[in-house]
N, C-alpha and C. Protein backbone atom coordinates (compact mmCIF):
# COMPACT_ATOMS: atom_id res chain seq x y z
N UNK A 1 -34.99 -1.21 -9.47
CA UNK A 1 -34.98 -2.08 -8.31
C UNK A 1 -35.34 -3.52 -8.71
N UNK A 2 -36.33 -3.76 -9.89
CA UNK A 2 -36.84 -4.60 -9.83
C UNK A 2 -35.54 -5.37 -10.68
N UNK A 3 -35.12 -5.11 -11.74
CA UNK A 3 -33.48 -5.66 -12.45
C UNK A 3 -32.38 -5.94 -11.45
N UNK A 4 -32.53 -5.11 -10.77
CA UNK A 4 -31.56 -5.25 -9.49
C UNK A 4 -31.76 -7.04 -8.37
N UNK A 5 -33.05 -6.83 -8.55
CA UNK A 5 -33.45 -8.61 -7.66
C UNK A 5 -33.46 -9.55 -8.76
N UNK A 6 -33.82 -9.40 -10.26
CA UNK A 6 -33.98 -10.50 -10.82
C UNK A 6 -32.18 -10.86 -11.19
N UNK A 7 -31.14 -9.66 -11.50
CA UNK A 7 -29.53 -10.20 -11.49
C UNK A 7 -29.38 -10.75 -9.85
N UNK A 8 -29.66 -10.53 -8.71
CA UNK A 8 -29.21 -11.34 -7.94
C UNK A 8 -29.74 -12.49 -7.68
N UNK A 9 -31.11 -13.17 -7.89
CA UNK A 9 -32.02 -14.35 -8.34
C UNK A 9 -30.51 -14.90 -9.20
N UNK A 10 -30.62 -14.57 -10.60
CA UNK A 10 -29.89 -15.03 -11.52
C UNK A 10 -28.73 -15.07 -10.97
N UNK A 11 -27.72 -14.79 -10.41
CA UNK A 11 -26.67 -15.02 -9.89
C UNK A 11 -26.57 -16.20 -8.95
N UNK A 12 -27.66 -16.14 -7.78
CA UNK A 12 -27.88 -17.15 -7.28
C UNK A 12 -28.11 -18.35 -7.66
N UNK A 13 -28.84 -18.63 -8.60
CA UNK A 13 -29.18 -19.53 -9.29
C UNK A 13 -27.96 -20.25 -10.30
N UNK A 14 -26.95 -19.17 -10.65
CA UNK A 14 -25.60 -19.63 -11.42
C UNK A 14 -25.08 -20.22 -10.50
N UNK A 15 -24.98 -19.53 -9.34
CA UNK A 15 -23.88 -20.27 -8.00
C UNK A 15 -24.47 -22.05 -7.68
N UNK A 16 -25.59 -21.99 -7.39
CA UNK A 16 -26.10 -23.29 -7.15
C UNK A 16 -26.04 -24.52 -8.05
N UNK A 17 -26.46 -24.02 -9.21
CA UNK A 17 -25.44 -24.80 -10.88
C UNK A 17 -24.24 -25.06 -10.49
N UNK A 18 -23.44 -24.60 -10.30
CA UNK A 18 -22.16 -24.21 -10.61
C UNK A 18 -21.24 -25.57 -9.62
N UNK A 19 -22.27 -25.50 -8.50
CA UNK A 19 -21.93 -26.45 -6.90
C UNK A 19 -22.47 -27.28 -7.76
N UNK A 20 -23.70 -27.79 -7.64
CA UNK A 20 -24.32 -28.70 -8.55
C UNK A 20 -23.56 -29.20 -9.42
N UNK A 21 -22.84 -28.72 -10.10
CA UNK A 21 -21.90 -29.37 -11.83
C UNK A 21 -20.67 -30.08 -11.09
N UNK A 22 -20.40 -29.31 -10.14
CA UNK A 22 -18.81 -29.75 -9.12
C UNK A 22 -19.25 -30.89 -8.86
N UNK A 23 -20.38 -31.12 -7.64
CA UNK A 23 -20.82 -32.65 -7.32
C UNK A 23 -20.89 -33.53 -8.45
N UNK A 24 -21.68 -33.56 -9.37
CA UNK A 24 -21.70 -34.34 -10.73
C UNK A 24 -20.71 -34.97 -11.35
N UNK A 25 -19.50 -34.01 -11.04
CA UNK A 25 -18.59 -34.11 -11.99
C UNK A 25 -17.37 -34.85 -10.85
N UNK A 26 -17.77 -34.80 -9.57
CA UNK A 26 -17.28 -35.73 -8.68
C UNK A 26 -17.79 -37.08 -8.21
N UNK A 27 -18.72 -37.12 -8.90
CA UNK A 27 -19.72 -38.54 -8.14
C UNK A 27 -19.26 -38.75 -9.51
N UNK A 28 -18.80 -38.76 -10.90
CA UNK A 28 -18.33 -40.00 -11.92
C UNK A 28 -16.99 -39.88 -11.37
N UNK A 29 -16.32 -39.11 -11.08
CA UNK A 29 -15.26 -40.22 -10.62
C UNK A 29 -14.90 -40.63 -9.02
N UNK A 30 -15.78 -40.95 -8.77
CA UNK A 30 -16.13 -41.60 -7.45
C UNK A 30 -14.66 -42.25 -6.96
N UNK A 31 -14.35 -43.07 -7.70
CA UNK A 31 -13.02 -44.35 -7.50
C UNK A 31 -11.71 -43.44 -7.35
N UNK A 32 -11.55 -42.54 -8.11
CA UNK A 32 -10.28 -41.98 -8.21
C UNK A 32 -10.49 -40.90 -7.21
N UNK A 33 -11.31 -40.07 -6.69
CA UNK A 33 -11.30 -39.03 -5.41
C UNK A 33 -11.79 -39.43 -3.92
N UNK A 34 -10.83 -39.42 -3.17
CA UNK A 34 -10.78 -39.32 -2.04
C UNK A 34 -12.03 -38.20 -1.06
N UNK A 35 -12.40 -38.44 -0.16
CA UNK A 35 -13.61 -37.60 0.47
C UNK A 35 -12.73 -36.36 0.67
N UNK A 36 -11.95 -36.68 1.15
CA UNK A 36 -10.78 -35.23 1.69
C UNK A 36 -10.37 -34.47 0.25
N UNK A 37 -9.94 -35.27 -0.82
CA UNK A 37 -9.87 -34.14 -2.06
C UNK A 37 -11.09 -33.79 -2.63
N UNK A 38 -12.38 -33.92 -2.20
CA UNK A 38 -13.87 -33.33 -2.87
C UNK A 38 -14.05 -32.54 -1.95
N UNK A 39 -13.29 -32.22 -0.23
CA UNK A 39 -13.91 -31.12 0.35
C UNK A 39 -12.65 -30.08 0.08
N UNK A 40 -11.76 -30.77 -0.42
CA UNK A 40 -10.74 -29.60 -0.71
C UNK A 40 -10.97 -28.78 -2.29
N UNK A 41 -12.17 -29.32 -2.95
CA UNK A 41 -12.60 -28.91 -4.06
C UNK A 41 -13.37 -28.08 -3.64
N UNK A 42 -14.95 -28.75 -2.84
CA UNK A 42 -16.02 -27.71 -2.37
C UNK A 42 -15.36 -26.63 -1.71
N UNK A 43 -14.53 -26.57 -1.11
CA UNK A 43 -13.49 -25.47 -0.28
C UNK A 43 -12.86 -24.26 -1.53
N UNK A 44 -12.06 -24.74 -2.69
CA UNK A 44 -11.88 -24.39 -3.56
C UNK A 44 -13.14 -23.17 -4.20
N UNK A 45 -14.15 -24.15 -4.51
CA UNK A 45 -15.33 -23.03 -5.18
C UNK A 45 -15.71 -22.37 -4.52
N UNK A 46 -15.95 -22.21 -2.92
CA UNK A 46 -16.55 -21.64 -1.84
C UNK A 46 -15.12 -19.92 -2.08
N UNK A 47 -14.34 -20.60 -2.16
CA UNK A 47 -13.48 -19.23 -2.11
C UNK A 47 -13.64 -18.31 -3.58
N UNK A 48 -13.95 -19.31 -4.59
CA UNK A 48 -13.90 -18.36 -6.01
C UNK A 48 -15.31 -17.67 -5.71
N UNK A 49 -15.82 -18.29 -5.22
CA UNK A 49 -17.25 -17.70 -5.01
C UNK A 49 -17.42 -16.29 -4.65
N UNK A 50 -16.80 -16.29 -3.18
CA UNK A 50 -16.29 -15.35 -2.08
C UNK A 50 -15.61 -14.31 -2.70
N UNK A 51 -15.07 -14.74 -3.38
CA UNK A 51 -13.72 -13.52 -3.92
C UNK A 51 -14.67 -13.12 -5.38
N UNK A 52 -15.37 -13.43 -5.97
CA UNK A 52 -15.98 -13.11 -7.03
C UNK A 52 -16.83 -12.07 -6.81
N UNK A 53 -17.83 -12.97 -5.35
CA UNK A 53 -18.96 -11.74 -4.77
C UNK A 53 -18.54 -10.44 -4.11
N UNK A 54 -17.13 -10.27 -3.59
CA UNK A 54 -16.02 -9.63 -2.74
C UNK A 54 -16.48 -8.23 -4.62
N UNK A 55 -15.71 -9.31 -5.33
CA UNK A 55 -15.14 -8.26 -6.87
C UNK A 55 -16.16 -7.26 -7.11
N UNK A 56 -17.91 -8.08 -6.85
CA UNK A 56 -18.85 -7.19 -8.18
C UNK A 56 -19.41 -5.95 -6.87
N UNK A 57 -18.82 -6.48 -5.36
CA UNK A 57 -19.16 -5.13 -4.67
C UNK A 57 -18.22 -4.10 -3.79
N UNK A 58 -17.39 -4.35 -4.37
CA UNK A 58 -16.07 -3.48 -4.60
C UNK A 58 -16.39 -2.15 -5.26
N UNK A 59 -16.38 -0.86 -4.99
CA UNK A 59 -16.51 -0.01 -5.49
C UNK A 59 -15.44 0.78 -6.62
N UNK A 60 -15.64 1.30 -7.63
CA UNK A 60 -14.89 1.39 -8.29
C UNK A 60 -14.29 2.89 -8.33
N UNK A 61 -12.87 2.98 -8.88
CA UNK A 61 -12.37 4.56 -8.71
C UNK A 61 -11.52 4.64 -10.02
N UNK A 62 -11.01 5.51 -10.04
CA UNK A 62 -10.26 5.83 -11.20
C UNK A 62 -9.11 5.20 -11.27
N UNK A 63 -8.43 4.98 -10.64
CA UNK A 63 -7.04 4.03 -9.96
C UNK A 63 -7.30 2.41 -10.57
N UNK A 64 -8.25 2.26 -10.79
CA UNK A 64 -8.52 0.75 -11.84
C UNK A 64 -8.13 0.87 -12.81
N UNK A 65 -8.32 2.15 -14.12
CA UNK A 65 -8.04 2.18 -15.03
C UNK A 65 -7.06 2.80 -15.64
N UNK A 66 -6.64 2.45 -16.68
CA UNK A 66 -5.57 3.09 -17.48
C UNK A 66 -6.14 4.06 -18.77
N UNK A 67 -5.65 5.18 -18.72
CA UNK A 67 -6.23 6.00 -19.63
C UNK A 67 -5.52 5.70 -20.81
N UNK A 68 -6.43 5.65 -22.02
CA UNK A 68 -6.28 5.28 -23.19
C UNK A 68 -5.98 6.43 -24.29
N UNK A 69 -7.05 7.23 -24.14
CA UNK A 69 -7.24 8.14 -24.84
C UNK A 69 -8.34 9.65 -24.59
N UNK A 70 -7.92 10.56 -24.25
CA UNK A 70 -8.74 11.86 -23.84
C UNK A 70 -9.41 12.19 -24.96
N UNK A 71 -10.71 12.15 -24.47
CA UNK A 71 -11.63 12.45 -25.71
C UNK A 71 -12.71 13.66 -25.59
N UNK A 72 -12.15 14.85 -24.66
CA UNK A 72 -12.87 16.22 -25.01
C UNK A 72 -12.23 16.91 -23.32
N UNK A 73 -12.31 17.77 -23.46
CA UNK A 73 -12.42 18.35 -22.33
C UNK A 73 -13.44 19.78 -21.92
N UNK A 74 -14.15 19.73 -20.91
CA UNK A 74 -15.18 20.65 -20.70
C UNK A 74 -14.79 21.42 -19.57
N UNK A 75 -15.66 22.22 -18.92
CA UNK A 75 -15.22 23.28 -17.91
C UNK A 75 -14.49 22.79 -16.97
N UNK A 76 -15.72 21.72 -16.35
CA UNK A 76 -15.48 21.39 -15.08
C UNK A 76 -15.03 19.63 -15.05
N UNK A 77 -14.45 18.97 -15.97
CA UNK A 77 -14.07 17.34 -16.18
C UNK A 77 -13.59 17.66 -17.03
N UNK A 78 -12.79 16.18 -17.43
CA UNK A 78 -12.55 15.65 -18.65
C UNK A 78 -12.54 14.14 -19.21
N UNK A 79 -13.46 14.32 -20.00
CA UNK A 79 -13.66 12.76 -20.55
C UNK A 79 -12.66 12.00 -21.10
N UNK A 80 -12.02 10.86 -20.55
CA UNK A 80 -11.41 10.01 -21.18
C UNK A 80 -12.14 8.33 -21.44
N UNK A 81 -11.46 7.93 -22.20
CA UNK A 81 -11.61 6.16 -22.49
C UNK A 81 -10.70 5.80 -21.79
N UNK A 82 -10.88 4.33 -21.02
CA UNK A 82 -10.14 3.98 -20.75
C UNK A 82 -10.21 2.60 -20.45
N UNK A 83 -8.82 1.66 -19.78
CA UNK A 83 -9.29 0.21 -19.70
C UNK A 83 -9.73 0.07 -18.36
N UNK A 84 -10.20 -1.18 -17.81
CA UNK A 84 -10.41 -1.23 -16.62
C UNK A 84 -9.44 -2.40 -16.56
N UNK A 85 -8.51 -2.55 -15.21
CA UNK A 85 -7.26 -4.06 -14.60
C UNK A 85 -7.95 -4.70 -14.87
């Protein structure tokens, strides 16, 4: 539980960087961006964001991966390797 709060701390803390570096990297070029193309940026990261946090709680099934290689089989399963999309 307790790994479980310090990766979402740490995640949080990447996201806020991440906004943070965007502004930075829009206030030097102040002259060349328009207010309307910096909210069409903040708009931009707000969705990678969304769709990122969407990805890591997405549950996963077998239908993701491609089997590579069967590597034993027992009574009741069978172990394979495989890739994940």
């Amino acid at each position: 539980m307790e790994q479980r709060i310090d990766n979402l701390m740490k995640a949080a803390t990447e996201r806020i960087e991440r906004k943070r570096s965007l502004e930075n990297e829009m206030c030097g070029q102040i002259n060349s961006m328009t207010e309307r193309d910096r909210d069409v940026m903040r708009q931009m990261l707000r969705k990678k964001e969304t769709h990122h946090l969407r990805l890591t709680r997405r549950k996963m099934n077998i239908d993701q991966f491609t089997t590579v290689k069967q590597l034993g089989k027992v009574l009741y399963s069978t172990r394979l390797a495989g890739l994940l999309f």
